[in-house]
PDB file of N, CA and C in Angstrom:
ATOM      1  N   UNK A   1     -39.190 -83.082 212.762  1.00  0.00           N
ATOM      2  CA  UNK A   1     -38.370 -84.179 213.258  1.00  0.00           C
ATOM      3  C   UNK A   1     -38.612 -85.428 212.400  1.00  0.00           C
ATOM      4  N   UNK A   2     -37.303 -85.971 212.218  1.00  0.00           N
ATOM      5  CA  UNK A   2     -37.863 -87.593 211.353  1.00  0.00           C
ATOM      6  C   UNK A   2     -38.718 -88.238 212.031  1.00  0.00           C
ATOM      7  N   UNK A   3     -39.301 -89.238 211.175  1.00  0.00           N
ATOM      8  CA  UNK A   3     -39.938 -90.191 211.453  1.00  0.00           C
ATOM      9  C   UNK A   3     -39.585 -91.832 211.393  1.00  0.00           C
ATOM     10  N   UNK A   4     -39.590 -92.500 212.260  1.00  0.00           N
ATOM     11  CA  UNK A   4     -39.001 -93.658 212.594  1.00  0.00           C
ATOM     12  C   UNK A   4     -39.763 -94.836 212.866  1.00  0.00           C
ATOM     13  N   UNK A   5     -39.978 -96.024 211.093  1.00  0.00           N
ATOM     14  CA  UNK A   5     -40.759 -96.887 211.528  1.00  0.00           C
ATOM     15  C   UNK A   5     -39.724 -98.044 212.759  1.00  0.00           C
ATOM     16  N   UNK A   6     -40.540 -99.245 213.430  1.00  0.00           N
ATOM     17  CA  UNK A   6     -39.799 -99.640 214.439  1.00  0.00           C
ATOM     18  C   UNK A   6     -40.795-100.963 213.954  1.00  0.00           C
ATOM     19  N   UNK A   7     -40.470-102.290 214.469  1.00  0.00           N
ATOM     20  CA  UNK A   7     -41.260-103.599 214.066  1.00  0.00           C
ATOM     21  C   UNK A   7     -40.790-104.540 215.159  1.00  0.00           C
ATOM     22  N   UNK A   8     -39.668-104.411 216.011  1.00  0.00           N
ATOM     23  CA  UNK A   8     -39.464-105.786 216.544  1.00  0.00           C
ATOM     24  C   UNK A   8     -39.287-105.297 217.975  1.00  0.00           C
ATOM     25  N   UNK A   9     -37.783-105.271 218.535  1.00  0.00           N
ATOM     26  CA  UNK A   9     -37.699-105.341 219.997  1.00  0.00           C
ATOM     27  C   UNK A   9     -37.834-103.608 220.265  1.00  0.00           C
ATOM     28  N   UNK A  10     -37.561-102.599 219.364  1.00  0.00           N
ATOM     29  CA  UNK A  10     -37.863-101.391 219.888  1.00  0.00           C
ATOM     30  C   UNK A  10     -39.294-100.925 219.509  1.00  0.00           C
ATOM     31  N   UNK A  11     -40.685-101.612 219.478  1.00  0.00           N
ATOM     32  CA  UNK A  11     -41.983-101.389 220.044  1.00  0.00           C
ATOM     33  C   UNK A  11     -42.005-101.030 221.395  1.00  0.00           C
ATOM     34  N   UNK A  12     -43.280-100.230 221.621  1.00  0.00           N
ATOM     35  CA  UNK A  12     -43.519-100.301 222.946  1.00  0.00           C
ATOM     36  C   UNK A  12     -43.592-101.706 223.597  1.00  0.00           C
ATOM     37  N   UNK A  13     -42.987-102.011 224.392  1.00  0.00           N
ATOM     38  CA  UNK A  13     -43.277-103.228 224.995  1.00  0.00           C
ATOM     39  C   UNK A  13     -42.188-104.035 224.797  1.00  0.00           C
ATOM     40  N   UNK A  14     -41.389-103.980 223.846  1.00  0.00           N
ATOM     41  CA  UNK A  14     -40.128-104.584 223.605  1.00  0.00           C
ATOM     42  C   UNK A  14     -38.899-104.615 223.934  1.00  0.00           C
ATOM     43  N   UNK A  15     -38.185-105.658 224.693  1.00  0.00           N
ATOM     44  CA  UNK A  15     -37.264-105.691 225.218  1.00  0.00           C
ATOM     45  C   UNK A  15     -35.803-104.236 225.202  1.00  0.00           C
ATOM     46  N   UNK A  16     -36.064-104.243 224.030  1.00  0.00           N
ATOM     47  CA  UNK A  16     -34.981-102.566 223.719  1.00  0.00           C
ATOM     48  C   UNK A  16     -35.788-101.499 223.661  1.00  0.00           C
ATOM     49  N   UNK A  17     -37.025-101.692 224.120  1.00  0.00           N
ATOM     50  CA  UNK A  17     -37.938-100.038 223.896  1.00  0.00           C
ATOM     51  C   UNK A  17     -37.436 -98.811 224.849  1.00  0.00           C
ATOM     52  N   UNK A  18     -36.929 -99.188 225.974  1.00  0.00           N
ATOM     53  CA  UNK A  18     -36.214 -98.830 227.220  1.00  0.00           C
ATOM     54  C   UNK A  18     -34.857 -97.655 226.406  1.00  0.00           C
ATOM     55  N   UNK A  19     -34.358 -97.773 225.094  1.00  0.00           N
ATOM     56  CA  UNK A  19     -33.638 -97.212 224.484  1.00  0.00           C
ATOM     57  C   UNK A  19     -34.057 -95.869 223.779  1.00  0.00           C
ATOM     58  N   UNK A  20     -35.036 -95.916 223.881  1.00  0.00           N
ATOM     59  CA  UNK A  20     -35.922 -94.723 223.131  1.00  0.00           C
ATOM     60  C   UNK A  20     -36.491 -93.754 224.401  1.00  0.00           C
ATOM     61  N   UNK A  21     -35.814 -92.830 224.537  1.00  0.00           N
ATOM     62  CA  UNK A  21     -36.113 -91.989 225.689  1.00  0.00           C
ATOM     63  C   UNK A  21     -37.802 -91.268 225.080  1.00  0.00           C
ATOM     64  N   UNK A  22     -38.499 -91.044 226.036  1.00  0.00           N
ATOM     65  CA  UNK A  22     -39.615 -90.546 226.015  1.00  0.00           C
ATOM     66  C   UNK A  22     -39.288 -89.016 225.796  1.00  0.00           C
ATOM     67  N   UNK A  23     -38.205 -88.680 226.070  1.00  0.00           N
ATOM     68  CA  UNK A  23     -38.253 -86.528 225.873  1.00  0.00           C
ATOM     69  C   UNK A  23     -37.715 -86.496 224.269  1.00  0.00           C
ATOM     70  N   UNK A  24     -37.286 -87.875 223.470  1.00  0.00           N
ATOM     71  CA  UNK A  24     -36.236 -87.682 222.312  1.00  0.00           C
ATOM     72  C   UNK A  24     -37.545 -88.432 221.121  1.00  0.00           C
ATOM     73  N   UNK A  25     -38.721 -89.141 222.017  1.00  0.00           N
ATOM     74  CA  UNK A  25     -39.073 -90.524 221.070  1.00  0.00           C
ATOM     75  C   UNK A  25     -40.973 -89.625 221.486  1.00  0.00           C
ATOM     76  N   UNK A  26     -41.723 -89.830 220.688  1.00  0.00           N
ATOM     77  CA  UNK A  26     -42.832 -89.825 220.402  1.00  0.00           C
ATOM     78  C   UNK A  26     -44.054 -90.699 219.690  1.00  0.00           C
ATOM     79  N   UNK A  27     -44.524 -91.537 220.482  1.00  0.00           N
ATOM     80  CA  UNK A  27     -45.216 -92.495 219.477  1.00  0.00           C
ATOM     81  C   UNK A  27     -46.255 -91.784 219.040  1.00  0.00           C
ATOM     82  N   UNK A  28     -46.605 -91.756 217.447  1.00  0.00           N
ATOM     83  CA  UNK A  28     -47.341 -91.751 216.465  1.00  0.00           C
ATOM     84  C   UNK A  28     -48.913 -92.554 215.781  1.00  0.00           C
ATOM     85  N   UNK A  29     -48.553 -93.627 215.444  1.00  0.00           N
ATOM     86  CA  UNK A  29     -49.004 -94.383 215.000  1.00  0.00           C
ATOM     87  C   UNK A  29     -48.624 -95.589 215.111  1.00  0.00           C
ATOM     88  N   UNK A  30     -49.838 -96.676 214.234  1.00  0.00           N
ATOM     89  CA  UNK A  30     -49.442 -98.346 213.906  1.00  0.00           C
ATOM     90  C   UNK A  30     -49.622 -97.958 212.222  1.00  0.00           C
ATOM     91  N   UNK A  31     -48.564 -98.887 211.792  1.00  0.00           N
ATOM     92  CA  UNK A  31     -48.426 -98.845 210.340  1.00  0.00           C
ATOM     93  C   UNK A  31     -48.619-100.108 209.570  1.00  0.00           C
ATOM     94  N   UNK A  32     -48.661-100.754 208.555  1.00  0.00           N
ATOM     95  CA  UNK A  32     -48.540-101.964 208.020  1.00  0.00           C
ATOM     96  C   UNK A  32     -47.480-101.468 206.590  1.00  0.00           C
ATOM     97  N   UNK A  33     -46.667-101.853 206.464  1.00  0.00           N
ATOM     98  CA  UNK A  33     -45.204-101.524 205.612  1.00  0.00           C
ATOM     99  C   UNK A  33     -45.193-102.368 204.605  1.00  0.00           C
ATOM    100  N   UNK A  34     -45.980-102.418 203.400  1.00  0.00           N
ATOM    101  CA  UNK A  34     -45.905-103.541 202.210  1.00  0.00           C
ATOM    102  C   UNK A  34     -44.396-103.690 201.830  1.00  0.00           C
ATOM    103  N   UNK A  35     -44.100-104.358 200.701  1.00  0.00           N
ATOM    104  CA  UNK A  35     -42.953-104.632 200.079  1.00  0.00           C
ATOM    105  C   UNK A  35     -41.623-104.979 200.922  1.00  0.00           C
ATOM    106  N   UNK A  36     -42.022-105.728 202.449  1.00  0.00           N
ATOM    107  CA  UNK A  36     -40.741-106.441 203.077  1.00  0.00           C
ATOM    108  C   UNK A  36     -41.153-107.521 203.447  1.00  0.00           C
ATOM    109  N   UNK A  37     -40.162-108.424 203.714  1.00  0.00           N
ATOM    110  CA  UNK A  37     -40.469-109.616 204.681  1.00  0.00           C
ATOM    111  C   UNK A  37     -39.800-109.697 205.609  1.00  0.00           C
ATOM    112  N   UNK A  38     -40.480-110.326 206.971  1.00  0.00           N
ATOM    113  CA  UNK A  38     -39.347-110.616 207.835  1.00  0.00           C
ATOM    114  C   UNK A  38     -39.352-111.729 208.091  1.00  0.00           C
ATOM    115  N   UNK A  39     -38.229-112.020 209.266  1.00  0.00           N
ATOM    116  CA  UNK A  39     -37.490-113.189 209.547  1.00  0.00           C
ATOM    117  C   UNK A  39     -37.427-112.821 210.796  1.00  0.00           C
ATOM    118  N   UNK A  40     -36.820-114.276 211.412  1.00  0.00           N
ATOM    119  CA  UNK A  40     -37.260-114.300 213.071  1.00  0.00           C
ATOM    120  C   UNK A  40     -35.298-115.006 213.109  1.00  0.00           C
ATOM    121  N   UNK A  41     -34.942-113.675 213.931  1.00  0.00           N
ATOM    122  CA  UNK A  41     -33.246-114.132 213.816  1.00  0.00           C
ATOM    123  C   UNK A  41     -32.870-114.375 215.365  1.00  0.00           C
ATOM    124  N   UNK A  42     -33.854-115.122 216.346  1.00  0.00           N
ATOM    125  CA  UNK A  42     -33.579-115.210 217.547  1.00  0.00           C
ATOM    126  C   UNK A  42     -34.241-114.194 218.387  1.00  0.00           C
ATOM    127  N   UNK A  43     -33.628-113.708 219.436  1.00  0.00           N
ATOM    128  CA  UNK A  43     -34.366-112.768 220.616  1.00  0.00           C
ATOM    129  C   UNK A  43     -34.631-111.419 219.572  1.00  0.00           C
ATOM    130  N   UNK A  44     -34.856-111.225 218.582  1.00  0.00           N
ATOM    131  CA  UNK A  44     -35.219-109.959 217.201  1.00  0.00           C
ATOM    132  C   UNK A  44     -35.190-110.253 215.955  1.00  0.00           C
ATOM    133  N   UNK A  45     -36.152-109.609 214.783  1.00  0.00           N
ATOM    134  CA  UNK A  45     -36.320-109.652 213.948  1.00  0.00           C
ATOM    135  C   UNK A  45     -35.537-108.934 213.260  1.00  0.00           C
ATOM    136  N   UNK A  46     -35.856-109.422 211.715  1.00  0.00           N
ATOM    137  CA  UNK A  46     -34.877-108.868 210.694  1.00  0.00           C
ATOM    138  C   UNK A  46     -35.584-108.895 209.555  1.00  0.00           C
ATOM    139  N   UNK A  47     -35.866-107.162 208.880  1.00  0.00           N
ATOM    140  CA  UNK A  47     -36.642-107.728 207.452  1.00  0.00           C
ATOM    141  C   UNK A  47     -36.222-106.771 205.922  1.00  0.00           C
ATOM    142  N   UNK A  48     -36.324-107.417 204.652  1.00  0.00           N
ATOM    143  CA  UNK A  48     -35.687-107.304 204.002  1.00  0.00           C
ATOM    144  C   UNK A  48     -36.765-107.075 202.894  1.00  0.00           C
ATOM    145  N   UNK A  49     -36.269-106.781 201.650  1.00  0.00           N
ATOM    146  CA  UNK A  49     -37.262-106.390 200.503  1.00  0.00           C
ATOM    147  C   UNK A  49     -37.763-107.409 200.574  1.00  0.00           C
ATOM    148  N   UNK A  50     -39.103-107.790 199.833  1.00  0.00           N
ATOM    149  CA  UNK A  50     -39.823-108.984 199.477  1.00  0.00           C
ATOM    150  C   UNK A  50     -41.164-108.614 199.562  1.00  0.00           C
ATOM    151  N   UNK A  51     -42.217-110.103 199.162  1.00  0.00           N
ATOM    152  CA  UNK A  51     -42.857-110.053 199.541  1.00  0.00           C
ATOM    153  C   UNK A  51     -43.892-110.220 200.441  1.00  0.00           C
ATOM    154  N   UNK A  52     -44.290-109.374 200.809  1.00  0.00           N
ATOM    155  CA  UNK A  52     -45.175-109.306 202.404  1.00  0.00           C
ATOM    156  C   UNK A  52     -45.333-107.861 202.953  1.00  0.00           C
ATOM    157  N   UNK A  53     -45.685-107.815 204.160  1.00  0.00           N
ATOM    158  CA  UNK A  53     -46.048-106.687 205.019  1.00  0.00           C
ATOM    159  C   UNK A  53     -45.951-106.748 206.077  1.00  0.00           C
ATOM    160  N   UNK A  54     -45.194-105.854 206.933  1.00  0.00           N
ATOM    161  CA  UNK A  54     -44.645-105.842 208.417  1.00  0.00           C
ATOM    162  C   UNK A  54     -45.747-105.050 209.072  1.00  0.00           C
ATOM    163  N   UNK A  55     -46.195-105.525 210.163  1.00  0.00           N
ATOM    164  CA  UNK A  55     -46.746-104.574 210.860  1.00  0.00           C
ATOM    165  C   UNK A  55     -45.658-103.688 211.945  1.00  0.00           C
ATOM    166  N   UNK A  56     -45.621-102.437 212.320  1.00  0.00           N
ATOM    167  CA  UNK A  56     -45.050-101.652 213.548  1.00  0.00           C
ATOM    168  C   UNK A  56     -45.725-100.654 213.708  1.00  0.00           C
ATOM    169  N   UNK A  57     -44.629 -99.988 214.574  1.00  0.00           N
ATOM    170  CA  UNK A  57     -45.085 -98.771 215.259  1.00  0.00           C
ATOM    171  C   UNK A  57     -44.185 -97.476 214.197  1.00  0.00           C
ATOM    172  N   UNK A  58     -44.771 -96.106 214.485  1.00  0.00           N
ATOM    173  CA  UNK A  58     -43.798 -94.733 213.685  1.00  0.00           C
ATOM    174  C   UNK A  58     -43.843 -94.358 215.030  1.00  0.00           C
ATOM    175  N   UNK A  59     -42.775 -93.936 215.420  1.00  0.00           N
ATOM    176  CA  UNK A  59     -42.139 -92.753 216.116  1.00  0.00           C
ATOM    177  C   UNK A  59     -41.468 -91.600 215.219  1.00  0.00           C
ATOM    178  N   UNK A  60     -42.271 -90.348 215.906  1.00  0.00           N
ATOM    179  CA  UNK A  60     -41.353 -89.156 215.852  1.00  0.00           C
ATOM    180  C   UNK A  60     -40.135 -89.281 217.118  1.00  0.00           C
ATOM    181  N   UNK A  61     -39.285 -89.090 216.478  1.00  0.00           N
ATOM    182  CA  UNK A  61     -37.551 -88.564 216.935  1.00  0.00           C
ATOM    183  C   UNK A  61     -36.607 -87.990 216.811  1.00  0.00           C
ATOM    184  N   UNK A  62     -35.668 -87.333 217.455  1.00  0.00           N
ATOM    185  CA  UNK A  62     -35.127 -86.299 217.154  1.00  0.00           C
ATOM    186  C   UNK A  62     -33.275 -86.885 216.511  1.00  0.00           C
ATOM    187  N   UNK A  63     -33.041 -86.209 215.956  1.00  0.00           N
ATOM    188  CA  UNK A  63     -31.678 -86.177 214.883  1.00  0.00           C
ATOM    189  C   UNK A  63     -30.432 -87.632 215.811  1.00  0.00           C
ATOM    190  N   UNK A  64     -30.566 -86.939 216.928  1.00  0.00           N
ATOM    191  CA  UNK A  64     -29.534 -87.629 218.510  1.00  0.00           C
ATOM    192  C   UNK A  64     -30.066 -88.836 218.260  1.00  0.00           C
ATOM    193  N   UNK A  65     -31.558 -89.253 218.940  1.00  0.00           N
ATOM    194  CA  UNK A  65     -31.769 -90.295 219.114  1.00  0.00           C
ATOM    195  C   UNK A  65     -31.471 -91.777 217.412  1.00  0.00           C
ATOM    196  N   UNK A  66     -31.526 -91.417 216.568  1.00  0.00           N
ATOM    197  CA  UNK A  66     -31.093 -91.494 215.598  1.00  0.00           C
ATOM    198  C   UNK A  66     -29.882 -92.151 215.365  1.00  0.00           C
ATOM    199  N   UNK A  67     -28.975 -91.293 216.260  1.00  0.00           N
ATOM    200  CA  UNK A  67     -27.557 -91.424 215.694  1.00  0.00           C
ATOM    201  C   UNK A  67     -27.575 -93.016 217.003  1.00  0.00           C
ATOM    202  N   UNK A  68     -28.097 -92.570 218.124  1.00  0.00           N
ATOM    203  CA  UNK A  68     -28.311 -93.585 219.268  1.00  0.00           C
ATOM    204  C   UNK A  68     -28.470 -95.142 218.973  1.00  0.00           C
ATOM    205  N   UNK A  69     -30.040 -94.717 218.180  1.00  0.00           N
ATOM    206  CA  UNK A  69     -30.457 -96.078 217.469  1.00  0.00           C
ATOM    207  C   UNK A  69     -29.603 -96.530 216.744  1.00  0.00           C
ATOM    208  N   UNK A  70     -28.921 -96.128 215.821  1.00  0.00           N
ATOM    209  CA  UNK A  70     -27.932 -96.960 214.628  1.00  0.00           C
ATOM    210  C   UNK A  70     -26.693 -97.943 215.808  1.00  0.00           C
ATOM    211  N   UNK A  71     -26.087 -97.436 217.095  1.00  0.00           N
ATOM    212  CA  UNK A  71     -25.275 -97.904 217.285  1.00  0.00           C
ATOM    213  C   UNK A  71     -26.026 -99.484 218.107  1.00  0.00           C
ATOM    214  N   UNK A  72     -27.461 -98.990 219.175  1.00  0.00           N
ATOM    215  CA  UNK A  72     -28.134-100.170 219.738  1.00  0.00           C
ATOM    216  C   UNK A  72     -28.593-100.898 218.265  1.00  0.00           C
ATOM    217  N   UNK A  73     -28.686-100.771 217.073  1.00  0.00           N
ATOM    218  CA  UNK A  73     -29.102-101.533 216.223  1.00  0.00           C
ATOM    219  C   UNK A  73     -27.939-102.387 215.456  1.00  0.00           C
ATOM    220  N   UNK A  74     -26.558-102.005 215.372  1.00  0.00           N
ATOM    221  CA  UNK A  74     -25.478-102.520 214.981  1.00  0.00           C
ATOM    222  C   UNK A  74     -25.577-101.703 213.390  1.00  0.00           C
ATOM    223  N   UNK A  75     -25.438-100.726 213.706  1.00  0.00           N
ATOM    224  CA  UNK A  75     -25.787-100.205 212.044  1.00  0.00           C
ATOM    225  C   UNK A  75     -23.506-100.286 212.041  1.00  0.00           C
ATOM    226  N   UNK A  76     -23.090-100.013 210.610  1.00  0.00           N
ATOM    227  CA  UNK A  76     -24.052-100.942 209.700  1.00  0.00           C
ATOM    228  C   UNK A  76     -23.447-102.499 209.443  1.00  0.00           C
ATOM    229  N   UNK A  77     -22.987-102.916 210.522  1.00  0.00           N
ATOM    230  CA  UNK A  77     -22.713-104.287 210.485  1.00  0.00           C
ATOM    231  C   UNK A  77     -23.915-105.345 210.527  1.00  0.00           C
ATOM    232  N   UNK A  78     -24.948-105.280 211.503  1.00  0.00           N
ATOM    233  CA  UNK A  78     -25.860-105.798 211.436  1.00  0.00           C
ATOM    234  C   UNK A  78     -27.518-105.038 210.330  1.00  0.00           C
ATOM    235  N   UNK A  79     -27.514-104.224 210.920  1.00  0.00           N
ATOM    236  CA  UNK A  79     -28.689-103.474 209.373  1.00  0.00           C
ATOM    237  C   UNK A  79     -28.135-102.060 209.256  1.00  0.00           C
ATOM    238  N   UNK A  80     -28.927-101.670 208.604  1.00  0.00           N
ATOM    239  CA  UNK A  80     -28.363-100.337 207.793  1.00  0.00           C
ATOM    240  C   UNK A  80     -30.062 -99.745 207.594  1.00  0.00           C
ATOM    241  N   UNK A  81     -29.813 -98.174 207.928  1.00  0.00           N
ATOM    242  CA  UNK A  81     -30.992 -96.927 208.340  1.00  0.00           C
ATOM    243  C   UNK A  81     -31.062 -96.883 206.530  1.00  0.00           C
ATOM    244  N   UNK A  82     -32.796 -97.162 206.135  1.00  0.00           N
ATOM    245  CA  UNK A  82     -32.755 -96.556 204.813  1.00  0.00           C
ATOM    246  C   UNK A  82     -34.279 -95.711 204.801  1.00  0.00           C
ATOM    247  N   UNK A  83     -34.252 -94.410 204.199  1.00  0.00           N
ATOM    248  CA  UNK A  83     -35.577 -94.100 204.230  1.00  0.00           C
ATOM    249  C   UNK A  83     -37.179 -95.321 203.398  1.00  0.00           C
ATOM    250  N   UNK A  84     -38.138 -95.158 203.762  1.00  0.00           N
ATOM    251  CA  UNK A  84     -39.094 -96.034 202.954  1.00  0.00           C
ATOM    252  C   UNK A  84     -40.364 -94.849 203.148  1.00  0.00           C
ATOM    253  N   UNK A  85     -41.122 -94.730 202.556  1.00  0.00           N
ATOM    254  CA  UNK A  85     -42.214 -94.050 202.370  1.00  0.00           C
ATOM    255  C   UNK A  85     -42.159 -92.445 203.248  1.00  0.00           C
ATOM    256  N   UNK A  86     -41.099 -91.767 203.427  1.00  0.00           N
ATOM    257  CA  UNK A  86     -40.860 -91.074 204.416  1.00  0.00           C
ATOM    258  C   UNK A  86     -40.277 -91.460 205.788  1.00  0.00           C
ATOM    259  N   UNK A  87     -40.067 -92.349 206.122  1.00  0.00           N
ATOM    260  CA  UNK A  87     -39.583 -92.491 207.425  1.00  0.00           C
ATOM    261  C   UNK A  87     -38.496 -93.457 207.672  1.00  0.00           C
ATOM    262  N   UNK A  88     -37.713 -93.381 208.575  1.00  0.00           N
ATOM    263  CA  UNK A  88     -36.537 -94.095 209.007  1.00  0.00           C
ATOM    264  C   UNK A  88     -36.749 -95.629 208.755  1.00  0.00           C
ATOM    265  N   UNK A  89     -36.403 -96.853 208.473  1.00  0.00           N
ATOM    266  CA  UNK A  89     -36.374 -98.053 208.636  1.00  0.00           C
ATOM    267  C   UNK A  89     -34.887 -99.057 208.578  1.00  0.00           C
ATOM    268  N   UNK A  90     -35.122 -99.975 209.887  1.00  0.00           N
ATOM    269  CA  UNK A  90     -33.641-100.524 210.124  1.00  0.00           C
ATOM    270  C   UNK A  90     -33.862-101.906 208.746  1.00  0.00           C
ATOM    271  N   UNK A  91     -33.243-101.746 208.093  1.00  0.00           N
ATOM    272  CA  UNK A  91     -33.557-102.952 207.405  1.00  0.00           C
ATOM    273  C   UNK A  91     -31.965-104.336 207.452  1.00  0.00           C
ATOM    274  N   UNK A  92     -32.448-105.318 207.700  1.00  0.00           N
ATOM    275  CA  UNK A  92     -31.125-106.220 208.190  1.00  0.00           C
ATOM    276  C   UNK A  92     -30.224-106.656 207.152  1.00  0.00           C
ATOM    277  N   UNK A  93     -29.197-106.360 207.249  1.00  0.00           N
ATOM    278  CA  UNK A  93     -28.288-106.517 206.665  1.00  0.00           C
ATOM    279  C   UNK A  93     -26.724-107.271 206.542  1.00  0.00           C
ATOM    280  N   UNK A  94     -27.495-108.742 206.878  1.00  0.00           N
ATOM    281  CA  UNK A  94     -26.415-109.600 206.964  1.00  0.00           C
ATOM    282  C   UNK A  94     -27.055-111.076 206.399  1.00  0.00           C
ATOM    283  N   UNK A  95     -27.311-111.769 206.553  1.00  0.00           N
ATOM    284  CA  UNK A  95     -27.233-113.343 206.008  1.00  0.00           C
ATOM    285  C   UNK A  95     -28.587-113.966 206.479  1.00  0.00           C
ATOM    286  N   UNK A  96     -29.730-114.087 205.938  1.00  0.00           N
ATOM    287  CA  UNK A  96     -30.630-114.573 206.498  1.00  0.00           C
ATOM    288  C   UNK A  96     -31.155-115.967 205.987  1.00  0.00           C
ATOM    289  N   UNK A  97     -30.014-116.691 205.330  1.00  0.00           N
ATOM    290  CA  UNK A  97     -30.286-118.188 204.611  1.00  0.00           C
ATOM    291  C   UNK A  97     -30.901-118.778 206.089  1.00  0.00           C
ATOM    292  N   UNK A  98     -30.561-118.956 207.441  1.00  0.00           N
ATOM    293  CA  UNK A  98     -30.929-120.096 207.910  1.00  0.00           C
ATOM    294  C   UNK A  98     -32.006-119.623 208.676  1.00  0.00           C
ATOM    295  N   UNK A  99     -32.915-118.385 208.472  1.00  0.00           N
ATOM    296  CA  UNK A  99     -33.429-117.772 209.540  1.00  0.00           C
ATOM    297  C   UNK A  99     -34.870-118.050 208.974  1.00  0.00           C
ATOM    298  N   UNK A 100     -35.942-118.464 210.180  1.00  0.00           N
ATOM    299  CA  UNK A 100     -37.238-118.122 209.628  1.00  0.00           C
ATOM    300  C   UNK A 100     -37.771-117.545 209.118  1.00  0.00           C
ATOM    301  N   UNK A 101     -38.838-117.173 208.361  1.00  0.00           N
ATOM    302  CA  UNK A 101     -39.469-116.355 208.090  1.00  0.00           C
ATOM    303  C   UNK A 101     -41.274-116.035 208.973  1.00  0.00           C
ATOM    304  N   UNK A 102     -41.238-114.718 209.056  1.00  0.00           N
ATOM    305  CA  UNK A 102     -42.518-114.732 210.302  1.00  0.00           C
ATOM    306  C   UNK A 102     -43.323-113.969 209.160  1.00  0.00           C
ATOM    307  N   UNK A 103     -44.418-114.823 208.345  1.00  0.00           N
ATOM    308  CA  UNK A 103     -45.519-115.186 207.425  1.00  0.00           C
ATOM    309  C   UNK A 103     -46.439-113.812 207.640  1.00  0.00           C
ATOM    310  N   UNK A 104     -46.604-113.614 208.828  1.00  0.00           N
ATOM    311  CA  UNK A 104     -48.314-112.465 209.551  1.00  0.00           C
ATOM    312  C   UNK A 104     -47.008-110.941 209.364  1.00  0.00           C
ATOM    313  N   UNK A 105     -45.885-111.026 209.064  1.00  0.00           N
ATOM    314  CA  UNK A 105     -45.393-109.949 209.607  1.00  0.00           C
ATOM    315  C   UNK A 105     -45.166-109.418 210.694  1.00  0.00           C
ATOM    316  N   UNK A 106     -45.659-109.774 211.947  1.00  0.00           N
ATOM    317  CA  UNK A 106     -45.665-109.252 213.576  1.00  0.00           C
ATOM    318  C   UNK A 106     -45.141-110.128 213.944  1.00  0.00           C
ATOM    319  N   UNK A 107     -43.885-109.426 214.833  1.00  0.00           N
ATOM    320  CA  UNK A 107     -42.959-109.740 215.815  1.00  0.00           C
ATOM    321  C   UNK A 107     -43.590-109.958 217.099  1.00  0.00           C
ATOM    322  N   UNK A 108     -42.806-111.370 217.253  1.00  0.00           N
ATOM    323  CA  UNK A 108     -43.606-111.895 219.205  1.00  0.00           C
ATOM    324  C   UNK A 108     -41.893-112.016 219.634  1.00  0.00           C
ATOM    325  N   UNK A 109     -42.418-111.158 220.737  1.00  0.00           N
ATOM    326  CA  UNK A 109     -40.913-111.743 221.060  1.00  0.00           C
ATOM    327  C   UNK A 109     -40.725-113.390 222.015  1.00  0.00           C
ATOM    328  N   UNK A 110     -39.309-113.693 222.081  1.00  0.00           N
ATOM    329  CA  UNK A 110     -39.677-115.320 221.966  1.00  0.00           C
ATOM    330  C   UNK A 110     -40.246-115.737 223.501  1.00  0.00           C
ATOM    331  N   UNK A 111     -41.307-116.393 223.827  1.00  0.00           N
ATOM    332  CA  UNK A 111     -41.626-117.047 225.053  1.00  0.00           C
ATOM    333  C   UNK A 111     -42.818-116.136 225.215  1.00  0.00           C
ATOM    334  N   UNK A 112     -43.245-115.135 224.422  1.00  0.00           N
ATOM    335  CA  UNK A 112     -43.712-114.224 225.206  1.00  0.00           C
ATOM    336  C   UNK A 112     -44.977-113.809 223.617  1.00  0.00           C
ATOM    337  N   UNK A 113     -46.210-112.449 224.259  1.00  0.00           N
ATOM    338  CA  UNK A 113     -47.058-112.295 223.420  1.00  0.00           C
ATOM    339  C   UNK A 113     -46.275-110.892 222.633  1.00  0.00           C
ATOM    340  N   UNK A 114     -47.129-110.771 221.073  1.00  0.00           N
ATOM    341  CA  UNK A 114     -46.627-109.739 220.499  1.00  0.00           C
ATOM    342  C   UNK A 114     -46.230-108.421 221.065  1.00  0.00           C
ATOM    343  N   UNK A 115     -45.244-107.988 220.663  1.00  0.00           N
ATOM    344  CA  UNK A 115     -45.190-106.672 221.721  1.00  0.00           C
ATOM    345  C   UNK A 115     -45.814-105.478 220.631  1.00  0.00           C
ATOM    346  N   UNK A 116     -45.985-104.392 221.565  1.00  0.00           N
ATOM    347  CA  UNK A 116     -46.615-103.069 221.013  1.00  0.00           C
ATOM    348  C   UNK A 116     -47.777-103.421 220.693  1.00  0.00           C
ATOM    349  N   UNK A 117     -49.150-102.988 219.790  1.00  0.00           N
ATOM    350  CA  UNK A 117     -50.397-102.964 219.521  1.00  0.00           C
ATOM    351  C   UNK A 117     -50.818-102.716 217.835  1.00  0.00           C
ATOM    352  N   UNK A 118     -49.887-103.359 217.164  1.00  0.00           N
ATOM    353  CA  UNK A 118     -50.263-103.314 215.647  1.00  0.00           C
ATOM    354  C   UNK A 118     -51.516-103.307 215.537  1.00  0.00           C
TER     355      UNK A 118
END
C-alpha cells in the first residue's frame, strides 16, 4: 500500500484527521522531510520546495483513500499529490506571496497546540 507523508490539518489530532478512516489509514511513523518550506495559509499549511524541513506524520493507505484525500485537499486547484522519497506528499500549489512562513517546520493549528507528535 502507498505511503502518505501528512504535516498540517490531516495529523493525528488535526482538524481534517477525522477524513482518514482508520480501516483505509495506518499510522506509521514521525518523519522530518528536508528540502521544503512551509507557510502558514490560515486554518492549514502549505509547503513548497525550499529551504528547510517539515516535520509530519507517514501513513500507510490504501489506493481509495488517496483518490479521497486529493478531493478534501483541493487537488489540483489548491495542491497537487507528488511522490518525495517514496511516499505521497500534498505539496501547495497556488500563490504563497502574502503567506507566512512557519521557520521550525511544525504546524500548530491556529489558537491551539501543535497537532500530532513530531
Amino acid at each position: 500500500m502507498p505511503e502518505l507523508f501528512v504535516y498540517g490539518t490531516l495529523k493525528r489530532g488535526g482538524r481534517l484527521h477525522h477524513n482518514m478512516d482508520p480501516s483505509s489509514c495506518k499510522y506509521l511513523r514521525t518523519v522530518e522531510l528536508e528540502g521544503f518550506k512551509m507557510y502558514d495559509l490560515g486554518w492549514y499549511p502549505g509547503i513548497i520546495l525550499g529551504d528547510g524541513t517539515v516535520k509530519g506524520e507517514v501513513f500507510e493507505i490504501t489506493e481509495e483513500m488517496l483518490v479521497h484525500l486529493d478531493e478534501v485537499e483541493g487537488v489540483p486547484d489548491w495542491f497537487r499529490r507528488e511522490r518525495v522519497n517514496g511516499m505521497w506528499v500534498y505539496l501547495f500549489n497556488a500563490d504563497i506571496k502574502d503567506a507566512k512562513s512557519i521557520d521550525d517546520g511544525l504546524w500548530r493549528e491556529p489558537d491551539g497546540p501543535a497537532t500530532g507528535k513530531p
